[in-house]
C-alpha atoms as a PDB file:
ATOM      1  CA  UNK A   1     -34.645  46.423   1.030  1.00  0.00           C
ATOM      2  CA  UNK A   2     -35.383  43.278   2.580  1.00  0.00           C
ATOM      3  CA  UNK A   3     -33.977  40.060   3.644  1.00  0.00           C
ATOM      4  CA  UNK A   4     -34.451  36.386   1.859  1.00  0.00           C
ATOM      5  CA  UNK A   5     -33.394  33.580   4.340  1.00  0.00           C
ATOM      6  CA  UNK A   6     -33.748  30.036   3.930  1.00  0.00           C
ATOM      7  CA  UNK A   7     -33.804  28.546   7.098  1.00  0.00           C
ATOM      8  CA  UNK A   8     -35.438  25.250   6.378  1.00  0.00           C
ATOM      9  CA  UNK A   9     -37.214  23.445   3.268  1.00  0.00           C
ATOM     10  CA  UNK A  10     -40.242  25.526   2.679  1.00  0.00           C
ATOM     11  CA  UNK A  11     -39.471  28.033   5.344  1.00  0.00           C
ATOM     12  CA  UNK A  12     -38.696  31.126   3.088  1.00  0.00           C
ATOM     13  CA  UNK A  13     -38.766  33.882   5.044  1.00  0.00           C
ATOM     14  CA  UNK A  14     -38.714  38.151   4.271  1.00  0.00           C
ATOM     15  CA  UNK A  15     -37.015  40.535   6.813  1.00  0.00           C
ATOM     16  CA  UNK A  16     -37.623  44.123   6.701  1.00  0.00           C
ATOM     17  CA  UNK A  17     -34.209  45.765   5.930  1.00  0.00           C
ATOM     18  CA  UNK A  18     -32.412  46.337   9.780  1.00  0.00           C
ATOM     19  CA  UNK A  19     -30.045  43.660  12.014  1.00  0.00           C
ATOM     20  CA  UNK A  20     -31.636  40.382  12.925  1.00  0.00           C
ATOM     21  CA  UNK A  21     -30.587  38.047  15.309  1.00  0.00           C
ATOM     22  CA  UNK A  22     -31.195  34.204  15.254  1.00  0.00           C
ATOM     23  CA  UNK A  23     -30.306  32.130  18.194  1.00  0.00           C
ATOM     24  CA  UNK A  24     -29.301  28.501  18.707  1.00  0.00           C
ATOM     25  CA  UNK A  25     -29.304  26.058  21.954  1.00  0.00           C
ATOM     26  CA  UNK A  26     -25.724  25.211  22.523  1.00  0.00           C
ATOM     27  CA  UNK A  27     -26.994  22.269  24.673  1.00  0.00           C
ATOM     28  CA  UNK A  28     -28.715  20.771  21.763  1.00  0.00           C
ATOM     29  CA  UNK A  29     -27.995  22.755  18.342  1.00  0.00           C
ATOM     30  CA  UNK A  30     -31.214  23.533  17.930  1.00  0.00           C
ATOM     31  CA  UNK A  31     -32.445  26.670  17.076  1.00  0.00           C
ATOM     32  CA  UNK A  32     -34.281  28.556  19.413  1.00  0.00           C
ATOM     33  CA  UNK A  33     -38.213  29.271  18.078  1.00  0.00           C
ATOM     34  CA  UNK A  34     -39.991  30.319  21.547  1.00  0.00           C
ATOM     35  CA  UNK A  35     -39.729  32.340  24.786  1.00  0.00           C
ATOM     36  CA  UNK A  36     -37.391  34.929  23.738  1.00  0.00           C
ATOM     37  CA  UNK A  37     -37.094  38.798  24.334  1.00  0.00           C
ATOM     38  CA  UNK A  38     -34.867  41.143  23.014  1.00  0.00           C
ATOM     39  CA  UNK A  39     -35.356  44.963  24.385  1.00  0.00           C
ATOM     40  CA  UNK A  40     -33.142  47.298  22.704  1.00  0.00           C
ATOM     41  CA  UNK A  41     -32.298  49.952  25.127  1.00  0.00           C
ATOM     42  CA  UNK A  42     -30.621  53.647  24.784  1.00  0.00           C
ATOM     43  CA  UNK A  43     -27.581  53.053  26.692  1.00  0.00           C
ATOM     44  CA  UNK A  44     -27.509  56.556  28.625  1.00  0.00           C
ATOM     45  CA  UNK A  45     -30.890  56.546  30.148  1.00  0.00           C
ATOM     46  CA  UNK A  46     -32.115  53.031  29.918  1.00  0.00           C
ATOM     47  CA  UNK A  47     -34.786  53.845  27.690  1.00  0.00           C
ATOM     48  CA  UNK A  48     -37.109  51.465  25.769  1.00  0.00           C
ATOM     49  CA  UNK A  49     -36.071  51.832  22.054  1.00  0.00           C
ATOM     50  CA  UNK A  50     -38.464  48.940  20.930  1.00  0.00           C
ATOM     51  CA  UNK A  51     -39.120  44.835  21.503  1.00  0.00           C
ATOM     52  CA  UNK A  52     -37.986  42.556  18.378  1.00  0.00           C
ATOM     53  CA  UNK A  53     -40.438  40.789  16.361  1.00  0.00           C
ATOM     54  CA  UNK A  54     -40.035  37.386  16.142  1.00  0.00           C
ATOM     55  CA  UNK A  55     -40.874  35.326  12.655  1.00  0.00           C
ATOM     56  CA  UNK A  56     -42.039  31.692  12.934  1.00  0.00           C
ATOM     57  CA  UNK A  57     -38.359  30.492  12.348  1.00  0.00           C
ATOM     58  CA  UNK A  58     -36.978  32.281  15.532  1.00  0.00           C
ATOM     59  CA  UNK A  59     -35.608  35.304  14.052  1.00  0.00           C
ATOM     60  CA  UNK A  60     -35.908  38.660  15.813  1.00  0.00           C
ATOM     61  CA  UNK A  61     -35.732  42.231  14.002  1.00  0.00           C
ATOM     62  CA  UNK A  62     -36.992  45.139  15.128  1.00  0.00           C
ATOM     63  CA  UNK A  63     -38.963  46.870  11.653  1.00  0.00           C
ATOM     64  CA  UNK A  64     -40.318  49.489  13.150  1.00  0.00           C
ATOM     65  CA  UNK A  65     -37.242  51.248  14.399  1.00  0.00           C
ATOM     66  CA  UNK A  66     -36.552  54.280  13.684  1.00  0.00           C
ATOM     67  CA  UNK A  67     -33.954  54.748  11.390  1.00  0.00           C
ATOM     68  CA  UNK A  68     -31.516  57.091  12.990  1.00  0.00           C
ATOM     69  CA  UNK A  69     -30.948  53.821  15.318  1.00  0.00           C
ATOM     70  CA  UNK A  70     -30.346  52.021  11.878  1.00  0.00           C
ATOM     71  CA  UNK A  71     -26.748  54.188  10.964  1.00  0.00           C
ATOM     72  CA  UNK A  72     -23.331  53.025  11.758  1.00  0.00           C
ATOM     73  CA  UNK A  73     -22.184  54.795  14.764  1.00  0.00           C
ATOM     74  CA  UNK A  74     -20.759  54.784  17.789  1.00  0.00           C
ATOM     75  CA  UNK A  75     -22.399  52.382  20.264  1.00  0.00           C
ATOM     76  CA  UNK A  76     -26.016  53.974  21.784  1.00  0.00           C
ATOM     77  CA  UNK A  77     -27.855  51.134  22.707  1.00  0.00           C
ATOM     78  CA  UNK A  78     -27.911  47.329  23.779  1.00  0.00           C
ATOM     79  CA  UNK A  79     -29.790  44.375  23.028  1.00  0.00           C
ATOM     80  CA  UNK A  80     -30.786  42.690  26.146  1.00  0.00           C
ATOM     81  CA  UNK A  81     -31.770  38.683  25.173  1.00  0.00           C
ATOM     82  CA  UNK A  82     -33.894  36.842  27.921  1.00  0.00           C
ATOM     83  CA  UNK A  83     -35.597  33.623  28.416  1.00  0.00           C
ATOM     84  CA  UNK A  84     -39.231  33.978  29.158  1.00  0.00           C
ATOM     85  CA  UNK A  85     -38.940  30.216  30.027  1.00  0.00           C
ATOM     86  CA  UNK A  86     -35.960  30.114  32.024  1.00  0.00           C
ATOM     87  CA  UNK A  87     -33.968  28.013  29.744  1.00  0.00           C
ATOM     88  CA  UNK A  88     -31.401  30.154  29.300  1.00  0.00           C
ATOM     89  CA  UNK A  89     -28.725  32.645  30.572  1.00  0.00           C
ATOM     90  CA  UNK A  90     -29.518  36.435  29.505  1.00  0.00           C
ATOM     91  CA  UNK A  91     -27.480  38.536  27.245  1.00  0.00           C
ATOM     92  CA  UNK A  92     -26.642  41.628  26.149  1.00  0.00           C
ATOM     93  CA  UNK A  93     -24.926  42.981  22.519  1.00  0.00           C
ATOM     94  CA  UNK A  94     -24.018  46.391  21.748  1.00  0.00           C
ATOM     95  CA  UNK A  95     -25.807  47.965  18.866  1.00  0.00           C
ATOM     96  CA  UNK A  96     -25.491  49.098  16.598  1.00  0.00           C
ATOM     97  CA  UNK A  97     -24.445  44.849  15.751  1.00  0.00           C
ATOM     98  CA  UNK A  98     -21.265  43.177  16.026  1.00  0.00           C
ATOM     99  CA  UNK A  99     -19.903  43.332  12.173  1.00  0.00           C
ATOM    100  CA  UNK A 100     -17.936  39.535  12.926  1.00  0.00           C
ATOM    101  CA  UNK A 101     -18.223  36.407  15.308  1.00  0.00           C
ATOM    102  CA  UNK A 102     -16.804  37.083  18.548  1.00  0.00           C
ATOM    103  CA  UNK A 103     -17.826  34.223  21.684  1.00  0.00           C
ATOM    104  CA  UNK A 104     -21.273  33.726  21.778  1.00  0.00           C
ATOM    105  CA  UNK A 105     -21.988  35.755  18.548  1.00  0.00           C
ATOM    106  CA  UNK A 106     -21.126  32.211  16.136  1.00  0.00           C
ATOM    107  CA  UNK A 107     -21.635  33.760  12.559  1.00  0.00           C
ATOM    108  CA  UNK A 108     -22.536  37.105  10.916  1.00  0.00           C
ATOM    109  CA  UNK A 109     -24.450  37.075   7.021  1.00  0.00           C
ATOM    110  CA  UNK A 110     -24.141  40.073   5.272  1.00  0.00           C
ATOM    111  CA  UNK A 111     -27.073  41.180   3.402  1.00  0.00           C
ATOM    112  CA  UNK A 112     -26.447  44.098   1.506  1.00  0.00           C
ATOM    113  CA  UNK A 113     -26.309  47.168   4.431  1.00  0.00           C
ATOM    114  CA  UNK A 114     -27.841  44.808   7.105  1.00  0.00           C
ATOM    115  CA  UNK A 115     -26.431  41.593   8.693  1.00  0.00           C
ATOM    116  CA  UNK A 116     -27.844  38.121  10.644  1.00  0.00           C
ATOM    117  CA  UNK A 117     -26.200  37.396  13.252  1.00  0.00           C
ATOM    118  CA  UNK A 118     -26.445  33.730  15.090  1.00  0.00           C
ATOM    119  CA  UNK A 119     -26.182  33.721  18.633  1.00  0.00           C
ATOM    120  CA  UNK A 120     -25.281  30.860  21.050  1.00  0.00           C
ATOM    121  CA  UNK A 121     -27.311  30.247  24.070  1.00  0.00           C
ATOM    122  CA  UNK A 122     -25.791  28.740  27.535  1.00  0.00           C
ATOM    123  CA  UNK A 123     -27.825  26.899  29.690  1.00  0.00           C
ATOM    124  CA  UNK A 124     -29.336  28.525  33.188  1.00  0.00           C
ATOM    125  CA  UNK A 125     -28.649  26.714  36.285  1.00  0.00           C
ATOM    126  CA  UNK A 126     -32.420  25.694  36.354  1.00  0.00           C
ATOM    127  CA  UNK A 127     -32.750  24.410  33.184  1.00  0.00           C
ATOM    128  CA  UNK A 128     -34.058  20.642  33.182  1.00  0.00           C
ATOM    129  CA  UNK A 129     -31.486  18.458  31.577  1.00  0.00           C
ATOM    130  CA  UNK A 130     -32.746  17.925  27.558  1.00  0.00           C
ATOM    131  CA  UNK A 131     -33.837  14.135  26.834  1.00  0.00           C
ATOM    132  CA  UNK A 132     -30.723  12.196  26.125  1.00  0.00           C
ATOM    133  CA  UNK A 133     -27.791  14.709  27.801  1.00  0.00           C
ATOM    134  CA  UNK A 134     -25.881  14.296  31.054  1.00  0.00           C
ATOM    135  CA  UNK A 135     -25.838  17.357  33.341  1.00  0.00           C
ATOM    136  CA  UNK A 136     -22.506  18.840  35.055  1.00  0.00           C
ATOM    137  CA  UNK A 137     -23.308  21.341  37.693  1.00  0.00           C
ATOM    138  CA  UNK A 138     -21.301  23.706  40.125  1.00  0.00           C
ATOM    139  CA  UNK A 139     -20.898  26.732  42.366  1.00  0.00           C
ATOM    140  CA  UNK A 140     -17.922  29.006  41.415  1.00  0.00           C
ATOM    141  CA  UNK A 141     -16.745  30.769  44.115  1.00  0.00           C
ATOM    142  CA  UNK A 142     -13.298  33.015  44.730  1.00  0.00           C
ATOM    143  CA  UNK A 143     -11.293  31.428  46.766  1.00  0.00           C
ATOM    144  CA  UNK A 144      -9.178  34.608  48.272  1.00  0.00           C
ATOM    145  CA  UNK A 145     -13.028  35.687  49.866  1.00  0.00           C
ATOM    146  CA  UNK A 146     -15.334  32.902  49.377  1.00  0.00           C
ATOM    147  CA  UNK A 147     -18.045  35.353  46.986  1.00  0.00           C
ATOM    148  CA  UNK A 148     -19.929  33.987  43.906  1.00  0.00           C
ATOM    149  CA  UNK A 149     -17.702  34.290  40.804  1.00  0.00           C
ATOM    150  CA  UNK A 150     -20.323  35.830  38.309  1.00  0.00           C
ATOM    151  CA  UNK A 151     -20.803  35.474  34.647  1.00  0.00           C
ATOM    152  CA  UNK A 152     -17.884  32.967  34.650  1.00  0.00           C
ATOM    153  CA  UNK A 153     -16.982  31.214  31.471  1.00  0.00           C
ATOM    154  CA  UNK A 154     -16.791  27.748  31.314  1.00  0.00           C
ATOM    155  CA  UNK A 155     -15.075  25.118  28.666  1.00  0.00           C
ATOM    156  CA  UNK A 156     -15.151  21.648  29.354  1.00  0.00           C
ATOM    157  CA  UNK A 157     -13.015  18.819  27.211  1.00  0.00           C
ATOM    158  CA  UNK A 158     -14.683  15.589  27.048  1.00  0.00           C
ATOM    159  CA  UNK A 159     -12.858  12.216  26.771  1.00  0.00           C
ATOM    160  CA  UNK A 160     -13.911  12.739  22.840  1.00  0.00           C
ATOM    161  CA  UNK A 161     -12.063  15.930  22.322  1.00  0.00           C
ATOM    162  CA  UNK A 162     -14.843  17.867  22.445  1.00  0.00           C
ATOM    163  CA  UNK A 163     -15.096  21.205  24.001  1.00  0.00           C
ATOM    164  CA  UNK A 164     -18.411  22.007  25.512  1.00  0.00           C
ATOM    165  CA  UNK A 165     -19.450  25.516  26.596  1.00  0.00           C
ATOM    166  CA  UNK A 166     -21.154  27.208  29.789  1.00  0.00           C
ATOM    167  CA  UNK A 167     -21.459  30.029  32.418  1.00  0.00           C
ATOM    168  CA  UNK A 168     -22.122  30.813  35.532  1.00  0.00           C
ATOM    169  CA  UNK A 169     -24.978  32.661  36.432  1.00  0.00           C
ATOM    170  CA  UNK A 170     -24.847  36.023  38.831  1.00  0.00           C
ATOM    171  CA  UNK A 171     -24.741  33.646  41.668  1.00  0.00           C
ATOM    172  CA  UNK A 172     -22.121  31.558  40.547  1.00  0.00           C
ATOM    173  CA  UNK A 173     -24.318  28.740  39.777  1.00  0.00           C
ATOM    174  CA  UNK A 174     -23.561  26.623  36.534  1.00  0.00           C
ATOM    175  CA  UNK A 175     -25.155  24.198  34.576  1.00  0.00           C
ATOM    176  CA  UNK A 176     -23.752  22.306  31.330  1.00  0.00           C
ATOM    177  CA  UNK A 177     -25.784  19.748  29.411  1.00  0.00           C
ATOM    178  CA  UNK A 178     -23.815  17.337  27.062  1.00  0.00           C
ATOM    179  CA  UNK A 179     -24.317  14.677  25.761  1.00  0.00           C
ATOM    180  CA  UNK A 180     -23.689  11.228  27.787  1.00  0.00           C
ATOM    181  CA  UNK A 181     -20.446   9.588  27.618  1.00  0.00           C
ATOM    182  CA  UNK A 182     -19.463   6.679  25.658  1.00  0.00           C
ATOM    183  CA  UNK A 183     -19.632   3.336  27.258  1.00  0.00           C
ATOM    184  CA  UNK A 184     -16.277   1.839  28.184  1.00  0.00           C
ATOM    185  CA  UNK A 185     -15.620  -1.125  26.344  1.00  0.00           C
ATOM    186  CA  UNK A 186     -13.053  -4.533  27.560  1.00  0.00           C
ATOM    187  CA  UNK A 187     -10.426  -3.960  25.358  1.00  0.00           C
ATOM    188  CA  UNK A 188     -10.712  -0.619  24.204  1.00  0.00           C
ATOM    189  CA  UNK A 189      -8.093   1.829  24.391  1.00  0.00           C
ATOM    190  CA  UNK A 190      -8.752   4.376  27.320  1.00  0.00           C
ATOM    191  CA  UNK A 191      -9.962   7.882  26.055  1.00  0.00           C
ATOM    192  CA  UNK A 192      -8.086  11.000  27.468  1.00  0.00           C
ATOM    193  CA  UNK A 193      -9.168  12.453  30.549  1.00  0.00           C
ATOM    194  CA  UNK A 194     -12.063  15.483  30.636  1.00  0.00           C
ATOM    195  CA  UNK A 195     -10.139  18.840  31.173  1.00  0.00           C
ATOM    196  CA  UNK A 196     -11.530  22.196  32.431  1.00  0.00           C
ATOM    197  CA  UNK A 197     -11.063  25.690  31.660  1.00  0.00           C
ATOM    198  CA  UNK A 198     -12.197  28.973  33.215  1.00  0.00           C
ATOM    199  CA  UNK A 199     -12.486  32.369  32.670  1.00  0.00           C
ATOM    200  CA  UNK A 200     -13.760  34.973  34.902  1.00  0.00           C
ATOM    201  CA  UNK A 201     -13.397  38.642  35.734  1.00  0.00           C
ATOM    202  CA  UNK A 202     -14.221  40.286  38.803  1.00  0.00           C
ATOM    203  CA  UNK A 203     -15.539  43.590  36.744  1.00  0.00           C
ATOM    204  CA  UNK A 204     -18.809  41.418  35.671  1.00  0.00           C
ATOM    205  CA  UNK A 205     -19.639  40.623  39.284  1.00  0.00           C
ATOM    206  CA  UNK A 206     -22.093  43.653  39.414  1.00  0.00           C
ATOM    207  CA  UNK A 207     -23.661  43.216  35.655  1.00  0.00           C
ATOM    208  CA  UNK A 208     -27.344  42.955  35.574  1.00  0.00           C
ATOM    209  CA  UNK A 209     -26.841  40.983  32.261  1.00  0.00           C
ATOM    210  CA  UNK A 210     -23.161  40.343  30.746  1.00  0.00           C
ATOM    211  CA  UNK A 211     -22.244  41.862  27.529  1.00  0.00           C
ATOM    212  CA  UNK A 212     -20.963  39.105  25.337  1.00  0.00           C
ATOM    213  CA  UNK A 213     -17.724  41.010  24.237  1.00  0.00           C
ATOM    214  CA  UNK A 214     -16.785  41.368  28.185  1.00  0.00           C
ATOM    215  CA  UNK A 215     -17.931  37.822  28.511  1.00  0.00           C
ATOM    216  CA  UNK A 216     -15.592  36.404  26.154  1.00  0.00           C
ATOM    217  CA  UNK A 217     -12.517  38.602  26.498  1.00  0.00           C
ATOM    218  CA  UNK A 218     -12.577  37.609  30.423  1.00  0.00           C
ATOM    219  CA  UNK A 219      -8.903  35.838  31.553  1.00  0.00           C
ATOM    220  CA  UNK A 220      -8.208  32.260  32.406  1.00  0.00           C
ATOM    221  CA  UNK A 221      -8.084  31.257  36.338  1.00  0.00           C
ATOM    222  CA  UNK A 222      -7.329  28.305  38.140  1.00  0.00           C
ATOM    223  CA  UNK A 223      -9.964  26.282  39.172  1.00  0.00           C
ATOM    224  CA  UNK A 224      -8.176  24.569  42.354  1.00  0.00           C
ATOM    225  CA  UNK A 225      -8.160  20.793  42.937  1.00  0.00           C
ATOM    226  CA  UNK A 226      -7.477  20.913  46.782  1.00  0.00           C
ATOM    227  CA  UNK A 227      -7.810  23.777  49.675  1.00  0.00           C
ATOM    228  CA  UNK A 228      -4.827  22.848  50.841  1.00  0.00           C
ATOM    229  CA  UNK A 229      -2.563  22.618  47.312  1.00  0.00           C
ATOM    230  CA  UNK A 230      -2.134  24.197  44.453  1.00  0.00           C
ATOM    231  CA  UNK A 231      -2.942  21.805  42.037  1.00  0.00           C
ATOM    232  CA  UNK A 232      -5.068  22.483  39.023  1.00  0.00           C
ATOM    233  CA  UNK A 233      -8.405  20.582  39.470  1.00  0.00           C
ATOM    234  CA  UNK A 234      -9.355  17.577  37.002  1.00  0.00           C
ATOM    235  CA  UNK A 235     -12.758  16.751  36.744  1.00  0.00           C
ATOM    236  CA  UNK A 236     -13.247  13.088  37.155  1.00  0.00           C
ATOM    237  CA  UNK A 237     -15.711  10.895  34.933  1.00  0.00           C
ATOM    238  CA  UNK A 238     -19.391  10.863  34.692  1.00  0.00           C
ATOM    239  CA  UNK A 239     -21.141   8.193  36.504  1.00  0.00           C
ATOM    240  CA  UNK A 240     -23.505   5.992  34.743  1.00  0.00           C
ATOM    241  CA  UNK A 241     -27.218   7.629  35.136  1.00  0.00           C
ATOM    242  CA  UNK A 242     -26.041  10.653  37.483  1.00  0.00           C
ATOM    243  CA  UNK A 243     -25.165  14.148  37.119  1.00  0.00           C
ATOM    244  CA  UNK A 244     -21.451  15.292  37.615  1.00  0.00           C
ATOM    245  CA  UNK A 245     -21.247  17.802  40.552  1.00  0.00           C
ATOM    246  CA  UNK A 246     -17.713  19.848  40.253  1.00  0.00           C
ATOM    247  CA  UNK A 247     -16.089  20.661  43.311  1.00  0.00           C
ATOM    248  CA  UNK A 248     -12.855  21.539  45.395  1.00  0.00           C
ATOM    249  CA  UNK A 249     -11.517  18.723  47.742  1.00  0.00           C
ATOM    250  CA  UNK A 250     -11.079  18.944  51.259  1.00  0.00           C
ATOM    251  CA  UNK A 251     -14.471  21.321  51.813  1.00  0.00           C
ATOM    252  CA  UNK A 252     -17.162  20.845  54.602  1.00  0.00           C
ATOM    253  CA  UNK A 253     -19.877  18.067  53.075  1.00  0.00           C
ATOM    254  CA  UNK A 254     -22.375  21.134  52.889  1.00  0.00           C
ATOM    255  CA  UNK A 255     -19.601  22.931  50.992  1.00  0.00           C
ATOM    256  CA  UNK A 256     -19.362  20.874  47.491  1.00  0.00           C
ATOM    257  CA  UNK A 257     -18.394  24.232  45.830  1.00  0.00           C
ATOM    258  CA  UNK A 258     -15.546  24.566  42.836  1.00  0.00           C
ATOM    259  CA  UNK A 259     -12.641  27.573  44.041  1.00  0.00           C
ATOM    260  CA  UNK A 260     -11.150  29.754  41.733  1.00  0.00           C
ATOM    261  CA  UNK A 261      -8.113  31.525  42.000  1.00  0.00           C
ATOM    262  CA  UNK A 262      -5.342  33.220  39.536  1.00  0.00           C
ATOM    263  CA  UNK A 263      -3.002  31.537  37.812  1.00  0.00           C
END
């Protein structure tokens, strides 16, 4: 059996029957072509099942696997997804493959026995702002014992309505390209403040690489406006030309760090 995708006008291509994975920049849309690995690993021993092949389009599958790690099961193994190029955070996905989207995991194709699944990518906190996006950074940090909040899942509301998406890294660092605001204009009705939403669990703090179902099932926290209140904290607006920098008020200068707390 094999797979038939049409990815792009005269871009046919033919999948040896198994899972594939195709991923997409969620900073930009674009699909991802270059610079990723995905190791599938035997979950009990950490062993090497194989490396994906990658077709010209970006697609990974892994045709030479054997095919006892083919049949429905329970889960044996992960996919771990990382970025040769440092573009992007790493991942993880149980295998055998999630059967329907769940966070990161956008869509699922059925093709008879064997499924595509698209994956979104968030950005790493070293990642080079793409041509044309403004940058929001931060540190995420507990506030009840001043450590890194790990693997944290961010949402952030622009003026627009538009919900953007992003993580922390294992250090707490975060990095979210979108694109720049609109202009305000004399006259113009005022668009709604930006809004932010977190979600973090302490149980990822040790992960290597988060597993996406963890990562999106984490709970909401409070991301606190002021050391000294409990106010919820608002991010203000981007400045013309500059990146945003979230952070808690009242901190040291050398402490421009956002705390986190439960709500």
């Amino acid at each position: 059996m094999a797979f038939a995708l049409l990815q792009a006008p005269l871009d046919e291509l033919s999948l040896q029957a198994g899972d594939a994975l195709a991923f997409v920049d969620g900073a930009t849309g674009e699909a991802v072509t270059s610079g990723l690995r995905c190791s599938l690993v035997l979950r009990r021993d950490g062993k090497l099942l194989g490396r994906s092949r990658a077709t010209p389009s970006g697609v990974h599958h892994w045709p030479d696997l054997a095919d006892r790690w083919r049949q429905p099961s329970p889960v044996l193994a992960d996919v771990f997804v990382s970025d040769e190029l440092e573009r992007f955070l790493p991942l993880s996905l149980p295998w055998p493959l999630q059967a329907a989207p769940a966070g990161q995991i956008m869509a699922v194709t059925a093709h008879g026995d064997a499924r595509l699944l698209r994956v979104n990518l968030l950005s790493a906190p070293g990642r080079p702002a793409p041509q044309g996006l403004a940058s929001l950074y931060g540190l995420l940090t507990w506030q009840v014992d001043d450590a890194p909040v790990a693997w944290a899942r961010v949402s952030y509301l622009d003026g627009a309505g538009h919900a953007h998406d992003g993580a922390s890294d294992a250090q707490g660092r975060l990095a979210l390209h979108l694109p720049r605001p609109r202009p305000d204009k004399a006259g113009s009705p005022a668009e709604p403040a930006p809004q932010l939403r977190v979600f973090a669990n302490t149980a990822l703090a040790g992960s290597r690489v988060p597993d996406v179902l963890a990562f999106a099932a984490q709970p909401e926290v409070r991301a606190l406006a002021s050391e000294t209140t409990a106010g919820t904290y608002a991010p203000p607006k981007f400045t013309s030309g500059e990146p945003l920098v979230l952070a808690t008020q009242d901190l040291p200068p050398l402490r421009r760090e956002l705390r986190l707390g439960p709500i």
